[in-house]
N, C-alpha and C. Protein backbone atom coordinates (compact mmCIF):
# COMPACT_ATOMS: atom_id res chain seq x y z
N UNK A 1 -24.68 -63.39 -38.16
CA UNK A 1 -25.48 -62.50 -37.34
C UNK A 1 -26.77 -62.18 -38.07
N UNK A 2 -27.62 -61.26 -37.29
CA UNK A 2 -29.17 -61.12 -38.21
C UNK A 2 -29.15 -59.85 -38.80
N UNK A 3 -29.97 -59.71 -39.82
CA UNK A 3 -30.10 -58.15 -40.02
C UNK A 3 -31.18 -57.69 -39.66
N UNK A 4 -30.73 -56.32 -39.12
CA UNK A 4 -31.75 -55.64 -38.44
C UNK A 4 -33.14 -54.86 -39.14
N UNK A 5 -32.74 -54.93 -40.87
CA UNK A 5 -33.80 -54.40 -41.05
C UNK A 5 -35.04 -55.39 -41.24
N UNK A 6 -34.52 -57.31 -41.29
CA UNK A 6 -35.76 -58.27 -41.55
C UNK A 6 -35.40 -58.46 -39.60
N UNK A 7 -35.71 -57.89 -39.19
CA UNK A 7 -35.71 -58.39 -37.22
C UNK A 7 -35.79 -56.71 -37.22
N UNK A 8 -37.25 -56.25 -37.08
CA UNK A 8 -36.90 -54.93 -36.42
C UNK A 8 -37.41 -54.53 -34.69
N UNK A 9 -37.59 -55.68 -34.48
CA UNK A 9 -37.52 -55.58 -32.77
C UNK A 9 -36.21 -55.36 -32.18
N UNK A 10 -35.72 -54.95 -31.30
CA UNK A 10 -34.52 -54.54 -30.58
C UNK A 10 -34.23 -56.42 -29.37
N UNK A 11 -33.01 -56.23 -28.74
CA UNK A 11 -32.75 -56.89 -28.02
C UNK A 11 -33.44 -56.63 -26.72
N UNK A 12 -33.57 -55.30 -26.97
CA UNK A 12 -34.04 -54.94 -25.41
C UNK A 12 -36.00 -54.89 -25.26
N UNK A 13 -36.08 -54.58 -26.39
CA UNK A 13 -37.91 -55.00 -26.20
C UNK A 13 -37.67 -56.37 -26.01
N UNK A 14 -37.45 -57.56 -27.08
CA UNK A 14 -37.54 -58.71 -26.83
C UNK A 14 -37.56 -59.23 -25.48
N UNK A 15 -36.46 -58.69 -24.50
CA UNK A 15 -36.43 -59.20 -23.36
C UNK A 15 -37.48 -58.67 -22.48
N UNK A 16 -38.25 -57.56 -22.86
CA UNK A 16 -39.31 -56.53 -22.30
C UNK A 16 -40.26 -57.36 -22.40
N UNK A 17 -40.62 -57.75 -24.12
CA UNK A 17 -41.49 -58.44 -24.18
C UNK A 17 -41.75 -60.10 -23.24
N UNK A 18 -40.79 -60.22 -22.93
CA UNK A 18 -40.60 -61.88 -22.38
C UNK A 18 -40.84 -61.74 -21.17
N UNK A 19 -40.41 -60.75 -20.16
CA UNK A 19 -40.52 -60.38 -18.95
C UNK A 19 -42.24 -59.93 -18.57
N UNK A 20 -43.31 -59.47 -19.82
CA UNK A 20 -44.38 -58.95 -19.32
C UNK A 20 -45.00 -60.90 -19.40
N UNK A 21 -44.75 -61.08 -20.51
CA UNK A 21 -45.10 -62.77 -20.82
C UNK A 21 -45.70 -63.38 -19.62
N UNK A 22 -44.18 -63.13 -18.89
CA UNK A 22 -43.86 -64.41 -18.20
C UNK A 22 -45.07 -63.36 -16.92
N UNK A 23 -44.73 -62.57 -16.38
CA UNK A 23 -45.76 -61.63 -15.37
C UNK A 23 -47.32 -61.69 -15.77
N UNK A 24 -47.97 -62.04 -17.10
CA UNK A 24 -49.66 -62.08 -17.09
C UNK A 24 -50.03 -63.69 -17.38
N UNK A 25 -48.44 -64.44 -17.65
CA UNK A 25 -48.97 -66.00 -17.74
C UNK A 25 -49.12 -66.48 -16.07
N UNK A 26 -48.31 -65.77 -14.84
CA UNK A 26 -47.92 -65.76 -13.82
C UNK A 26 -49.03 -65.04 -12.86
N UNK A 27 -50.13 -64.38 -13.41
CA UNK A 27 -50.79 -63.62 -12.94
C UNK A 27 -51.63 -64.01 -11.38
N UNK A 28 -51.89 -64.95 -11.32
CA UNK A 28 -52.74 -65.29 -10.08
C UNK A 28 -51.62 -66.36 -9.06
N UNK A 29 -50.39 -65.73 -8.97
CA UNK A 29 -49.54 -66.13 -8.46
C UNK A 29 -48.51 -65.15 -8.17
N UNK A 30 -47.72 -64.96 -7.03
CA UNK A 30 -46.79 -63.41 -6.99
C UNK A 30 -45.16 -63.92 -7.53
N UNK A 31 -45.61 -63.45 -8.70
CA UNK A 31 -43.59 -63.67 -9.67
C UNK A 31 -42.91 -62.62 -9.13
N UNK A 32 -41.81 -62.75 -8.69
CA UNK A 32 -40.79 -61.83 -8.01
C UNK A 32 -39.31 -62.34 -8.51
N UNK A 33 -38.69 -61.18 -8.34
CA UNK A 33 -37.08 -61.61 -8.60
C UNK A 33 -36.77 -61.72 -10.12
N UNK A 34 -37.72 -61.39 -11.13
CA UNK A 34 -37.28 -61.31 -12.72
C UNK A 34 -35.99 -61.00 -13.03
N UNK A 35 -35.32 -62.21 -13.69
CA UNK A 35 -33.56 -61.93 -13.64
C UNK A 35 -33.88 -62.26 -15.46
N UNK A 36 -32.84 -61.45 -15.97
CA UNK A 36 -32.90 -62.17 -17.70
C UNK A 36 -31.50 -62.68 -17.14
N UNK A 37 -31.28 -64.15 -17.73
CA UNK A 37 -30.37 -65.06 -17.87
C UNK A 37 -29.20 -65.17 -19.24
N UNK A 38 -30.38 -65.11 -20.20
CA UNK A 38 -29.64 -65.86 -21.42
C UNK A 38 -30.48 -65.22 -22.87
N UNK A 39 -29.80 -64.59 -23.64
CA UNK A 39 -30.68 -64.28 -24.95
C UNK A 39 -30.00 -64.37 -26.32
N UNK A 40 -30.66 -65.21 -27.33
CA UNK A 40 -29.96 -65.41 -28.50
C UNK A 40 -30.65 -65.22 -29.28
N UNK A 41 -29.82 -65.04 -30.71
CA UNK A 41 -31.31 -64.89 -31.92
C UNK A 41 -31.33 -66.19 -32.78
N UNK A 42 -32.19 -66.73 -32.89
CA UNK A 42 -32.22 -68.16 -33.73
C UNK A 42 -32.51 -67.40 -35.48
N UNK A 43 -31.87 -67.36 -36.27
CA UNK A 43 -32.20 -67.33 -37.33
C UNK A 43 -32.82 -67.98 -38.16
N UNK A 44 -32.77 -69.47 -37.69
CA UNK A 44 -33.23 -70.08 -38.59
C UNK A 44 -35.05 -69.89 -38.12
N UNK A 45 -35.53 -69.83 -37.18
CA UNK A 45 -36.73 -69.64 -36.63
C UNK A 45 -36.94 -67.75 -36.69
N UNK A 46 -36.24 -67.02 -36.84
CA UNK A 46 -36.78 -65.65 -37.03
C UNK A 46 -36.84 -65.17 -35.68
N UNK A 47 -36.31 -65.76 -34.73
CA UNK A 47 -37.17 -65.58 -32.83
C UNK A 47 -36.02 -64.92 -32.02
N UNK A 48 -36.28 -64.45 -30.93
CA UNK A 48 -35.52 -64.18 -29.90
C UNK A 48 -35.88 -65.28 -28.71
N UNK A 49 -34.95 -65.80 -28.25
CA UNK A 49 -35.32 -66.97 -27.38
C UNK A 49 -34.45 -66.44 -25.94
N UNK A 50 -35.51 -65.82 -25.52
CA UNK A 50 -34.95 -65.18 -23.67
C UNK A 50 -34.99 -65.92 -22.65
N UNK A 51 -33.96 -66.46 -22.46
CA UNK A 51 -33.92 -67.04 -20.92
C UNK A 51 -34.25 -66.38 -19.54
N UNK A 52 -35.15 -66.29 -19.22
CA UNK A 52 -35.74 -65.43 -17.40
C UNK A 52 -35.66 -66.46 -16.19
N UNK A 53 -35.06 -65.81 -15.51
CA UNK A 53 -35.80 -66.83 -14.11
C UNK A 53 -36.49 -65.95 -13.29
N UNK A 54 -37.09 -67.05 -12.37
CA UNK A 54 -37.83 -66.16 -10.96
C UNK A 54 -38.01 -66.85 -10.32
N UNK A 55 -38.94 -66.46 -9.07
CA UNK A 55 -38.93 -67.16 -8.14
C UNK A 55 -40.71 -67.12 -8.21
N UNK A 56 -41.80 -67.44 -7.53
CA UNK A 56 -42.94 -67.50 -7.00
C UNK A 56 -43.79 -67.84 -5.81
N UNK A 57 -44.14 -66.53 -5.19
CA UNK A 57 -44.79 -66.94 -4.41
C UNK A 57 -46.41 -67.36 -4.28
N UNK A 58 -46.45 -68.76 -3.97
CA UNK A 58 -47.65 -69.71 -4.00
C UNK A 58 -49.13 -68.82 -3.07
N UNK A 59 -49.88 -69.19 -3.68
CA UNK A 59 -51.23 -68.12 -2.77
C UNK A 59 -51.83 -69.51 -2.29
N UNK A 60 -52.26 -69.77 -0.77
CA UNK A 60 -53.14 -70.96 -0.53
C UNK A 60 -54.99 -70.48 -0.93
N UNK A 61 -55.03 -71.75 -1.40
CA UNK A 61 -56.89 -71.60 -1.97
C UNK A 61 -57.55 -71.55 -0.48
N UNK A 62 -57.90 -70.89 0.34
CA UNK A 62 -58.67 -71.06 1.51
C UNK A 62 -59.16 -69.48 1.68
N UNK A 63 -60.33 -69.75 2.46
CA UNK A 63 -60.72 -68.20 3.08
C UNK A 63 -59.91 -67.28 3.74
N UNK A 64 -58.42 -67.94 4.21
CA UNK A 64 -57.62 -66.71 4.76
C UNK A 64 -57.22 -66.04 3.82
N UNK A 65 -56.69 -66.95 2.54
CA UNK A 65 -55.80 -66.16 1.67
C UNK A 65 -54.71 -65.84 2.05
N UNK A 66 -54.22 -66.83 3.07
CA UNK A 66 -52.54 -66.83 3.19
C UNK A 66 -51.94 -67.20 2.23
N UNK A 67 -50.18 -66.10 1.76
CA UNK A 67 -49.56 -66.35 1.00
C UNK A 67 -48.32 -67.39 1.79
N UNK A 68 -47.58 -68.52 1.29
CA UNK A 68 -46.88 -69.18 1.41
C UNK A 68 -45.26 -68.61 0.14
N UNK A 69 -44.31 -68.55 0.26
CA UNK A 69 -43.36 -68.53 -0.11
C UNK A 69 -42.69 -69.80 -0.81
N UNK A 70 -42.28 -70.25 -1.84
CA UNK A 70 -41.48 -70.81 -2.19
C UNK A 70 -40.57 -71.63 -0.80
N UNK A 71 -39.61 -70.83 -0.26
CA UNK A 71 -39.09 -71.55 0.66
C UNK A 71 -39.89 -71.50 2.04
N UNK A 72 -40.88 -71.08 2.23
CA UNK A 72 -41.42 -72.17 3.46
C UNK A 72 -42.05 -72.96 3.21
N UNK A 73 -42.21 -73.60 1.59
CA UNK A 73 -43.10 -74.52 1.71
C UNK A 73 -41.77 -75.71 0.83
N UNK A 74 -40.48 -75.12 1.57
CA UNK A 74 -39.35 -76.04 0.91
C UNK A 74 -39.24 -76.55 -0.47
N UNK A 75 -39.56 -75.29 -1.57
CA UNK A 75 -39.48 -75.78 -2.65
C UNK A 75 -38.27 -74.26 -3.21
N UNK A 76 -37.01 -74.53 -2.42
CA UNK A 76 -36.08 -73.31 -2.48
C UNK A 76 -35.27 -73.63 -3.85
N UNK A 77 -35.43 -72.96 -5.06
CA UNK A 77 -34.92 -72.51 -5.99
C UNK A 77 -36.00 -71.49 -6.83
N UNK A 78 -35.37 -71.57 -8.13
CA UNK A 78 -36.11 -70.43 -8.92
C UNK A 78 -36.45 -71.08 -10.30
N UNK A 79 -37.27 -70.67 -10.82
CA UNK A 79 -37.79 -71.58 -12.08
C UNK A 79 -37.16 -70.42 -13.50
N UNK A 80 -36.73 -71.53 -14.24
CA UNK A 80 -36.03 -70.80 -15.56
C UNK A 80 -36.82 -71.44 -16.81
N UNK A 81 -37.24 -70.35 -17.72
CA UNK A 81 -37.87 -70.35 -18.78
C UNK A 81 -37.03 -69.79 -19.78
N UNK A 82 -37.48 -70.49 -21.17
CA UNK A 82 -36.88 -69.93 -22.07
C UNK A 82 -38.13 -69.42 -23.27
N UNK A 83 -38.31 -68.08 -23.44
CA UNK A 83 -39.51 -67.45 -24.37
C UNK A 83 -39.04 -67.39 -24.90
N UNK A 84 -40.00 -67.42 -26.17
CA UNK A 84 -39.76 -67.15 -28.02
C UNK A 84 -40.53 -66.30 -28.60
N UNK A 85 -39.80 -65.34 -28.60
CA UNK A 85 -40.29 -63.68 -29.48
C UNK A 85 -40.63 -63.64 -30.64
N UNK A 86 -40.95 -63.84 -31.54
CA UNK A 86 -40.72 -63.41 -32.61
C UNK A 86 -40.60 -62.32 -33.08
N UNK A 87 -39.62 -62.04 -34.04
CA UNK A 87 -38.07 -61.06 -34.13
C UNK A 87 -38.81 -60.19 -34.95
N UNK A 88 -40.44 -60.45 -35.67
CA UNK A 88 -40.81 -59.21 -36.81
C UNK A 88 -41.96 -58.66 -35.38
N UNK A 89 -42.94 -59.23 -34.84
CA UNK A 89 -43.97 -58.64 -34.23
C UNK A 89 -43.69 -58.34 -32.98
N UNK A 90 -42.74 -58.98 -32.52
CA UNK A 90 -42.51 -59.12 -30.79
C UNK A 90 -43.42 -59.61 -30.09
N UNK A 91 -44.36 -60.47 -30.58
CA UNK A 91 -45.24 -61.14 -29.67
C UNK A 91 -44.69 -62.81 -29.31
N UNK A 92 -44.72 -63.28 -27.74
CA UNK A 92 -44.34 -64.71 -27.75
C UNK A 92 -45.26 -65.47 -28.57
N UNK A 93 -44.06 -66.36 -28.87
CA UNK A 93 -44.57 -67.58 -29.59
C UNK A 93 -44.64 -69.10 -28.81
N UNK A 94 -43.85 -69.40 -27.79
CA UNK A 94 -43.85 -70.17 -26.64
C UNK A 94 -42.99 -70.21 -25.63
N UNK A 95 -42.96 -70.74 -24.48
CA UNK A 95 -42.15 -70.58 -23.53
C UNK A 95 -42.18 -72.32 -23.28
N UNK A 96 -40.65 -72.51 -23.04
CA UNK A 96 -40.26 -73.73 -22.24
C UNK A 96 -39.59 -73.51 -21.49
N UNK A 97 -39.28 -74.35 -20.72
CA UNK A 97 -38.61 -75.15 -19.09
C UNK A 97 -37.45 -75.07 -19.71
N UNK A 98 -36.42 -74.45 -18.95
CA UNK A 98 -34.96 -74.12 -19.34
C UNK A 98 -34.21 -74.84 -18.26
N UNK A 99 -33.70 -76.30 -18.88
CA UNK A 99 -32.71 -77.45 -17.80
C UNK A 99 -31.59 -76.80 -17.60
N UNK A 100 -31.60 -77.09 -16.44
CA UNK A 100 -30.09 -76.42 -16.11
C UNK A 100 -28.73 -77.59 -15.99
């Protein structure tokens, strides 16, 4: 297990931190449905690696500025990421595509 005094971020910022991540990398797009999935501590990397999913709703580029949904434009599931915290600052370090 890790010790908490070289990791002094919590489990629960980490996932705080991953959740704002994923909401200002997501910004010109509507992220909805933020679920945390999966969270472990990698020791050998120092990181918190948070699994999130969500869903997104797509904005069309045109003068109406109609929003389109995920499932009416038949692309029905949710996208899963996996962020990397690092366990001294709590700032991400990267996010990947989490295969299911």
């Amino acid at each position: 297990m890790f010790d908490t005094e070289s990791n002094p971020i919590s489990i629960r910022t980490a996932v705080s931190k991953a959740m704002e991540f994923v909401r200002d990398l997501y910004e010109d797009k509507q992220v909805k449905d933020i679920l945390l999935e999966e969270i472990e501590f990698s020791e050998s990397a120092n990181q918190w690696l948070v699994t999130i999913s969500f869903s997104i709703d797509k904005i069309k580029d045109d003068s109406s500025s109609l929003i389109f949904s995920t499932r009416e434009r038949g692309e029905l599931g949710r996208k899963y990421k996996i962020v990397h915290i690092d366990a001294q600052s709590g700032k991400p370090i990267s996010m990947k595509i989490r295969e299911l």
